[in-house]
Protein backbone atom coordinates (compact mmCIF):
# COMPACT_ATOMS: atom_id res chain seq x y z
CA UNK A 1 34.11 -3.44 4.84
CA UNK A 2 33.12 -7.18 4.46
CA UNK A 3 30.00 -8.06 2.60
CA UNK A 4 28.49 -11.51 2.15
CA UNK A 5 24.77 -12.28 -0.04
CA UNK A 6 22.69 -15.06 0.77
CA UNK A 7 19.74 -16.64 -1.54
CA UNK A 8 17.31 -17.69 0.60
CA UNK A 9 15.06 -17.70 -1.88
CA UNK A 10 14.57 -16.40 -5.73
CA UNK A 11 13.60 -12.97 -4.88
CA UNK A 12 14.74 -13.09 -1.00
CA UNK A 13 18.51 -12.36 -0.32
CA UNK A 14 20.15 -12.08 3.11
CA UNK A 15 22.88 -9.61 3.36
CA UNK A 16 25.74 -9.93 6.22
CA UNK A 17 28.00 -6.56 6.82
CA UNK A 18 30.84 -6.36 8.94
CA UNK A 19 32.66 -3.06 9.28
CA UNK A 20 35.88 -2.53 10.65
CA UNK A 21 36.93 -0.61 13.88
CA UNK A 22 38.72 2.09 12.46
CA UNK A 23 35.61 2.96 10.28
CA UNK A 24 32.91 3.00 13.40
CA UNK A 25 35.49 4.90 15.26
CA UNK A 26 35.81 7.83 12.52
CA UNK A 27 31.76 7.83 12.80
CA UNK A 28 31.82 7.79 16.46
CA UNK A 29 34.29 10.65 16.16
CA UNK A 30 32.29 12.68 13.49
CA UNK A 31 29.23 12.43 15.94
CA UNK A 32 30.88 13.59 18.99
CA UNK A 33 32.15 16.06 17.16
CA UNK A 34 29.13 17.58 16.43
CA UNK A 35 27.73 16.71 19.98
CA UNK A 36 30.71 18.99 21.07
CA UNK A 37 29.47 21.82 19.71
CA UNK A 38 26.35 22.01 21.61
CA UNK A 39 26.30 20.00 24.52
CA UNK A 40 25.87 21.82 27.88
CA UNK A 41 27.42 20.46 30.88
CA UNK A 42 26.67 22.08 34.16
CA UNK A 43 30.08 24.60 34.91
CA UNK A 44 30.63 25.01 31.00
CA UNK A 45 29.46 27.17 28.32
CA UNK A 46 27.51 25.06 25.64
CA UNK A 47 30.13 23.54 23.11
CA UNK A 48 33.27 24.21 25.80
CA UNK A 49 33.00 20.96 27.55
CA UNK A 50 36.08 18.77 27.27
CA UNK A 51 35.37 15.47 24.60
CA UNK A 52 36.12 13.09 27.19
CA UNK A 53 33.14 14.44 29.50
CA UNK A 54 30.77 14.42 26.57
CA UNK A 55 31.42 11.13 25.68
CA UNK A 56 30.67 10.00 29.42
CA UNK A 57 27.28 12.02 29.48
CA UNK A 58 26.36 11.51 26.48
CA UNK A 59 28.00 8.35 25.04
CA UNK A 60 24.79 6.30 24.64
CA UNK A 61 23.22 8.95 22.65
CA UNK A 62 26.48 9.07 20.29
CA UNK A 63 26.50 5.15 20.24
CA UNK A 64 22.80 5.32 18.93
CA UNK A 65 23.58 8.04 16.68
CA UNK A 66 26.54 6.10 15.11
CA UNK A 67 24.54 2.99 14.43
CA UNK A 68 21.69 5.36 13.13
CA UNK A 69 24.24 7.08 10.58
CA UNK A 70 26.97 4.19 9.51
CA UNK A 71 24.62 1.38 8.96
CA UNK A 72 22.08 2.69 6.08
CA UNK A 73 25.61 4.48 4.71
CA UNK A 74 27.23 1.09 4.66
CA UNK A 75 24.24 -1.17 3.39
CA UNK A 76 23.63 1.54 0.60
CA UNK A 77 27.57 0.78 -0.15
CA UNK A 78 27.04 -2.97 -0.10
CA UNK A 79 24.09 -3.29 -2.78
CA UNK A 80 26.12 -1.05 -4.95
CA UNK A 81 29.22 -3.40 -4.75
CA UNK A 82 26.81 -6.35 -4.76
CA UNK A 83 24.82 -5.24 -8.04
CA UNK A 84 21.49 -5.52 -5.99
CA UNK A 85 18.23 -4.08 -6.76
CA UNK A 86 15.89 -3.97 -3.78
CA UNK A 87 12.08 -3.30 -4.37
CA UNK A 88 11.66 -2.23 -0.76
CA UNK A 89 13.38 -1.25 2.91
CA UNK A 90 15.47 -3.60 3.93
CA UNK A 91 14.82 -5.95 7.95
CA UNK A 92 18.02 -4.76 9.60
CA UNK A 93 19.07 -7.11 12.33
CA UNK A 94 21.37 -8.87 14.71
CA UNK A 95 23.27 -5.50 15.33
CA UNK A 96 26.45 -6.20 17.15
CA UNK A 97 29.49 -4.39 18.09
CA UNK A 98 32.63 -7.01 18.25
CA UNK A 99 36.38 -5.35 19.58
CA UNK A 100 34.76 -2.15 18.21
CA UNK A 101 34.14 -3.65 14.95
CA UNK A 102 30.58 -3.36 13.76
CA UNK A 103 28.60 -6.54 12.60
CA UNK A 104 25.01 -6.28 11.10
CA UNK A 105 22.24 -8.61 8.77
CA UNK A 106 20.23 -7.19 6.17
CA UNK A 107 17.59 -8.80 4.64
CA UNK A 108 15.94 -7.66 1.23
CA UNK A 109 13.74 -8.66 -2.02
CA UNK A 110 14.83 -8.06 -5.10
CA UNK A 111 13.14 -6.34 -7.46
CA UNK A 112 11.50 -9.11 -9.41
CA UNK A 113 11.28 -9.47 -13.18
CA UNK A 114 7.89 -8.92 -14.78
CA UNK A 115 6.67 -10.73 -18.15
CA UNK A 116 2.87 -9.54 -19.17
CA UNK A 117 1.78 -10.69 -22.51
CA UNK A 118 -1.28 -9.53 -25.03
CA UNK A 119 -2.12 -6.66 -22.24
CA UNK A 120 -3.65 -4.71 -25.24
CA UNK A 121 -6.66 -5.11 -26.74
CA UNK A 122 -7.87 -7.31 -23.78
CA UNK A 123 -11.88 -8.41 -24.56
CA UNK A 124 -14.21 -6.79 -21.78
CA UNK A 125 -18.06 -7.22 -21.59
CA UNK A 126 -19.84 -4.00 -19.94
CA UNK A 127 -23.54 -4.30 -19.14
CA UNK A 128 -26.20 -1.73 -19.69
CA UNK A 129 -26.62 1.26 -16.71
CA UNK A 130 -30.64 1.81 -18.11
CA UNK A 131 -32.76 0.89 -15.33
CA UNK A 132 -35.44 -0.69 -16.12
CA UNK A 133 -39.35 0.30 -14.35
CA UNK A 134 -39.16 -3.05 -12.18
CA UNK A 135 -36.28 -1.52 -11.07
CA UNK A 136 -37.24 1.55 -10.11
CA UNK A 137 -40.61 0.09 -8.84
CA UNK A 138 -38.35 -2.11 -6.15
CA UNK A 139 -36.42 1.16 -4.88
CA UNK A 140 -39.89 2.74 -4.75
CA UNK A 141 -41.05 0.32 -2.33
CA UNK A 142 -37.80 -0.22 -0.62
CA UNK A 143 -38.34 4.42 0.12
CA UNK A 144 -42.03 3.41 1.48
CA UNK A 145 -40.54 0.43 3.59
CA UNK A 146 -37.97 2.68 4.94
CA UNK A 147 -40.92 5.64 6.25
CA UNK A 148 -43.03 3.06 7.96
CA UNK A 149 -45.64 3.15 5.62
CA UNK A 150 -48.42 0.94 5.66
CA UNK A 151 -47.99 -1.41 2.05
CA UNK A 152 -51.63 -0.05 0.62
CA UNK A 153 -49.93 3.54 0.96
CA UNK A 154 -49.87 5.47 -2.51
CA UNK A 155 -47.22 6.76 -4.34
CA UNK A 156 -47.94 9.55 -5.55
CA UNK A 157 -46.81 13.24 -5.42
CA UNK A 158 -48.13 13.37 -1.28
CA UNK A 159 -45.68 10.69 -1.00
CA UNK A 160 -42.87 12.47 -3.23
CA UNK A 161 -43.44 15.70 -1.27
CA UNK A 162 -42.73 14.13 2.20
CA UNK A 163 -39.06 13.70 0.69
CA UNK A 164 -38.49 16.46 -0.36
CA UNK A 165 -39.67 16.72 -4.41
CA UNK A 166 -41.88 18.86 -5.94
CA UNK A 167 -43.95 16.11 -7.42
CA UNK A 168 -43.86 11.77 -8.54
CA UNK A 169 -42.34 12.57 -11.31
CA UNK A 170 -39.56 14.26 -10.02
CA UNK A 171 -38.89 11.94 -7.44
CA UNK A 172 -38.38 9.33 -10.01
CA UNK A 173 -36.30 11.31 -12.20
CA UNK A 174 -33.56 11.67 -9.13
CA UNK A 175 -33.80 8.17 -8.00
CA UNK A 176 -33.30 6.19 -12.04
CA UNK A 177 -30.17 8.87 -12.31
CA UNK A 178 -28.97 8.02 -8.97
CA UNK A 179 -30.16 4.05 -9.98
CA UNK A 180 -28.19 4.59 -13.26
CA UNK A 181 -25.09 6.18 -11.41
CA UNK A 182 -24.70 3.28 -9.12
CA UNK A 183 -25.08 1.07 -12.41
CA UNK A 184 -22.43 2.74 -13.92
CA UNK A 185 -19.95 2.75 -11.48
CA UNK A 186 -20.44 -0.96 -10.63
CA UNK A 187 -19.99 -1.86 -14.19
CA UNK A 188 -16.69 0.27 -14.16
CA UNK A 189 -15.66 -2.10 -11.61
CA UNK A 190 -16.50 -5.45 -13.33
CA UNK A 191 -14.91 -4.62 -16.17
CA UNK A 192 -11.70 -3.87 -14.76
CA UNK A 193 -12.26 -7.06 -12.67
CA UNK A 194 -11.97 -8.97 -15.89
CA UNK A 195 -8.73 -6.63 -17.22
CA UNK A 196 -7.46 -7.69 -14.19
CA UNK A 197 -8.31 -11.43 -14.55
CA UNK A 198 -6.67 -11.37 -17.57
CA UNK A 199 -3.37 -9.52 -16.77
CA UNK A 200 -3.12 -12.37 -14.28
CA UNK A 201 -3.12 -14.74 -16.59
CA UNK A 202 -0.98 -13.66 -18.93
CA UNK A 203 1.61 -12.55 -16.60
CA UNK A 204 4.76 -14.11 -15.02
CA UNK A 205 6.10 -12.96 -11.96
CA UNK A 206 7.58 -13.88 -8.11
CA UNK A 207 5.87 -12.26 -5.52
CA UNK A 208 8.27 -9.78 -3.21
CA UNK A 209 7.03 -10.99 0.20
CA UNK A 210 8.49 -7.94 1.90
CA UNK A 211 5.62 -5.72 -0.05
CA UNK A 212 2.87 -8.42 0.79
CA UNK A 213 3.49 -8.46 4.32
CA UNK A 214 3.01 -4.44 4.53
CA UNK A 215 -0.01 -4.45 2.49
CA UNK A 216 -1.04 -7.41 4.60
CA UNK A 217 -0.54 -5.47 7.54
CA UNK A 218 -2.45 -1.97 6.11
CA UNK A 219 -5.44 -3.71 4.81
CA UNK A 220 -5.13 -5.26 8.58
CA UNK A 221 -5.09 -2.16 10.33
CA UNK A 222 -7.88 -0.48 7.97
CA UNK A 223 -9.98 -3.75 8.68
CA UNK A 224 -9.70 -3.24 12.37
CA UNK A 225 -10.51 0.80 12.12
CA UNK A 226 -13.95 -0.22 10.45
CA UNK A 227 -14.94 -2.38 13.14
CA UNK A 228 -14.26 -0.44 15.86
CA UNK A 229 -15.85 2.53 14.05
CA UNK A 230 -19.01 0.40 14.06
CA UNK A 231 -18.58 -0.20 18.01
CA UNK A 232 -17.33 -3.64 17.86
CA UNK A 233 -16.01 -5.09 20.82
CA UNK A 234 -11.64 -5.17 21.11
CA UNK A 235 -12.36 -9.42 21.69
CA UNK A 236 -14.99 -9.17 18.95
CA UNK A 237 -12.42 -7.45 16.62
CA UNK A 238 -9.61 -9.64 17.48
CA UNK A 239 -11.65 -12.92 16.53
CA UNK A 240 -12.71 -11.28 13.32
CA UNK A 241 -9.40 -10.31 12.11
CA UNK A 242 -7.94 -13.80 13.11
CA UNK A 243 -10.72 -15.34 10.93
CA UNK A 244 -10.10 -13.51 8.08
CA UNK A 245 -6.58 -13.11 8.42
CA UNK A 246 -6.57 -15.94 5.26
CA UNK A 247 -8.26 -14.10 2.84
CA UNK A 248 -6.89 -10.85 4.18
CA UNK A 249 -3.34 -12.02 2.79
CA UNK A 250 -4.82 -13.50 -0.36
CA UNK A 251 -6.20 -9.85 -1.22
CA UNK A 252 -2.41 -8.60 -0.40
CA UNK A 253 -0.85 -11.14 -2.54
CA UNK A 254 -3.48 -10.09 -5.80
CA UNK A 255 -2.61 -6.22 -4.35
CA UNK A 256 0.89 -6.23 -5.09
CA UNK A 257 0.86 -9.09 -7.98
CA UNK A 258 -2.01 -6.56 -9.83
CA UNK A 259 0.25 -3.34 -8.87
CA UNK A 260 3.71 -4.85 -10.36
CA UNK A 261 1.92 -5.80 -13.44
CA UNK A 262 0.69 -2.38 -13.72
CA UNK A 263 3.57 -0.99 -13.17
CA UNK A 264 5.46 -2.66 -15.13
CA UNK A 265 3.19 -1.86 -18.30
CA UNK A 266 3.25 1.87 -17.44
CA UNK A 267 7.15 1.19 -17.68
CA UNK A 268 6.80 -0.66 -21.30
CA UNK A 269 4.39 2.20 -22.35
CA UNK A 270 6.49 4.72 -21.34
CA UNK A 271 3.25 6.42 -18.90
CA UNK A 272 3.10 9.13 -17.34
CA UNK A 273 0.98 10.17 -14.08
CA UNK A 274 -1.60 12.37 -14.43
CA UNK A 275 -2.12 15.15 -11.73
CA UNK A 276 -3.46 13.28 -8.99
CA UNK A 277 -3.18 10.04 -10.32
CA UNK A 278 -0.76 7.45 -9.74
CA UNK A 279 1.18 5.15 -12.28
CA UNK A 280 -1.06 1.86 -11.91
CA UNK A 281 -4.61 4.00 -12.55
CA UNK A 282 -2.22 5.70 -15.68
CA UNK A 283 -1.96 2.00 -16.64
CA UNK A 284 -4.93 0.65 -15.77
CA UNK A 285 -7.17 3.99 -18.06
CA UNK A 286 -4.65 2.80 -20.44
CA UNK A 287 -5.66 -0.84 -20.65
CA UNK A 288 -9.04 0.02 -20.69
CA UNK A 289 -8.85 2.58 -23.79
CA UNK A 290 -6.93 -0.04 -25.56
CA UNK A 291 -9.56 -2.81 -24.58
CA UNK A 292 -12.10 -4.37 -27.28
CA UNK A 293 -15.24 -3.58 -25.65
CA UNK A 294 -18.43 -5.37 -26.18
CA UNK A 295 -22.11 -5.18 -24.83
CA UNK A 296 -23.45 -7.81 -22.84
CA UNK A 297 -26.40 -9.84 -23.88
């Protein structure tokens, strides 16, 4: 077996196989051997057909079978001989059988190195989840609004009653908890906004292509189930997803940048996954027990 690597790039290497005759021929061999044992051929008992009448019938289906066996066997081969560390599935192409020997490309990222600096103790600001009575006067409104009622309406416990609550009171109780939740959880998210802003920064990586492209493609795909869950038109859809195909890939790119830096400090930490949980949220609870929190003015 012949194996020749390619940098096409500093994470991106192209890998060229070509296996010799005798090799694909003791595959072939191995698979019509098992194809022997239960193919049925009109006149014979299954597995009593003579090999050269299997091989006629079925010889496209052991050819495929061949190809589907030998080449991840002899790629797995060539990045041990080669010392390479892919990060994902390799783009196998230009498949070619040449006087029975088999030729094949293989192209891969490595696995790229990660640097993050000063991950710990990163500085976050949280604001408060209290809601405030403004607040809670706006939503108050916003629930008349929403039953068509005229703007001189009361609020009061007739009102609270029609949804459901015993009394004002209690309807305001449920909505500055449900106010507070919704607070709470949107704060959660800002402040791992700015962990993430500054992991960023203080990290040095290349980007595995390979990895963007499927997560370009998924948030793609989940893109285009949303709007045609909401009825959108195919023509409509298409449009959309060609205008935001940009920013689409710019939200991949932070995806899998965020994801190796988390990854990598679950590594450094020596992490491990909670039930349920996956190694960048281990990281990421991590970070943000480490953090130096502070309230916001």
């Amino acid at each position: 077996m012949k194996v020749s690597v390619k940098k096409i790039n500093a994470l991106r290497r192209e890998m060229l196989f070509e296996v010799p005759k005798e090799r694909v021929q003791q595959k072939t061999d191995e698979v019509l051997s098992v194809m022997l044992k239960h193919a049925k051929l009109p006149g014979f008992r299954p597995g009593k057909a003579p090999k050269a009448m299997v091989q006629k019938a079925h010889g496209k289906a052991a050819h495929d079978e061949m190809l589907k066996k030998l080449i991840p066997e002899v790629y797995q081969q060539g990045l041990v001989s080669e010392q390479i560390d892919p990060i994902d599935l390799p783009a196998i192409d230009q498949v070619e059988l040449v006087d029975g020997a088999l030729k094949f490309r293989a192209q891969v990222d490595l696995r790229p190195s990660v640097e993050v600096k000063n991950y710990k103790g990163i500085k976050v600001t949280k604001k408060t989840a209290e809601v405030t009575d403004e607040e809670l006067a706006k939503t108050l409104e916003m629930f008349k609004k929403g039953r068509g009622l005229d703007e001189k309406a009361e609020l009061d416990d007739a009102f609270a009653k029609s949804l459901g609550f015993p009394g004002m009171e209690d309807l305001k109780k449920a909505l500055r908890r449900n106010l507070e939740s919704d607070k709470e959880r949107q704060n959660k998210l800002e402040v791992e906004e700015q962990v993430v802003q500054e992991l960023v920064k203080n990290s040095v990586l290349d980007i595995p292509q390979s990895l963007v492209d499927r997560q370009f493609h998924g948030r793609l795909e989940d893109f285009y189930k949303r709007l045609k869950h909401h009825g959108m038109k195919d023509e409509d859809i298409q449009k959309r997803l060609e205008e935001s195909k940009d920013n689409v890939r710019e939200a991949a790119e932070k995806d899998v940048r965020l994801f190796l830096i988390l990854q990598k400090i679950a590594q450094t930490e020596n992490l491990v996954s909670e039930a349920d949980d996956n190694i960048a949220a281990a990281a990421m609870k991590f970070l943000l027990q480490s953090a130096q929190w502070e309230d916001a003015k």
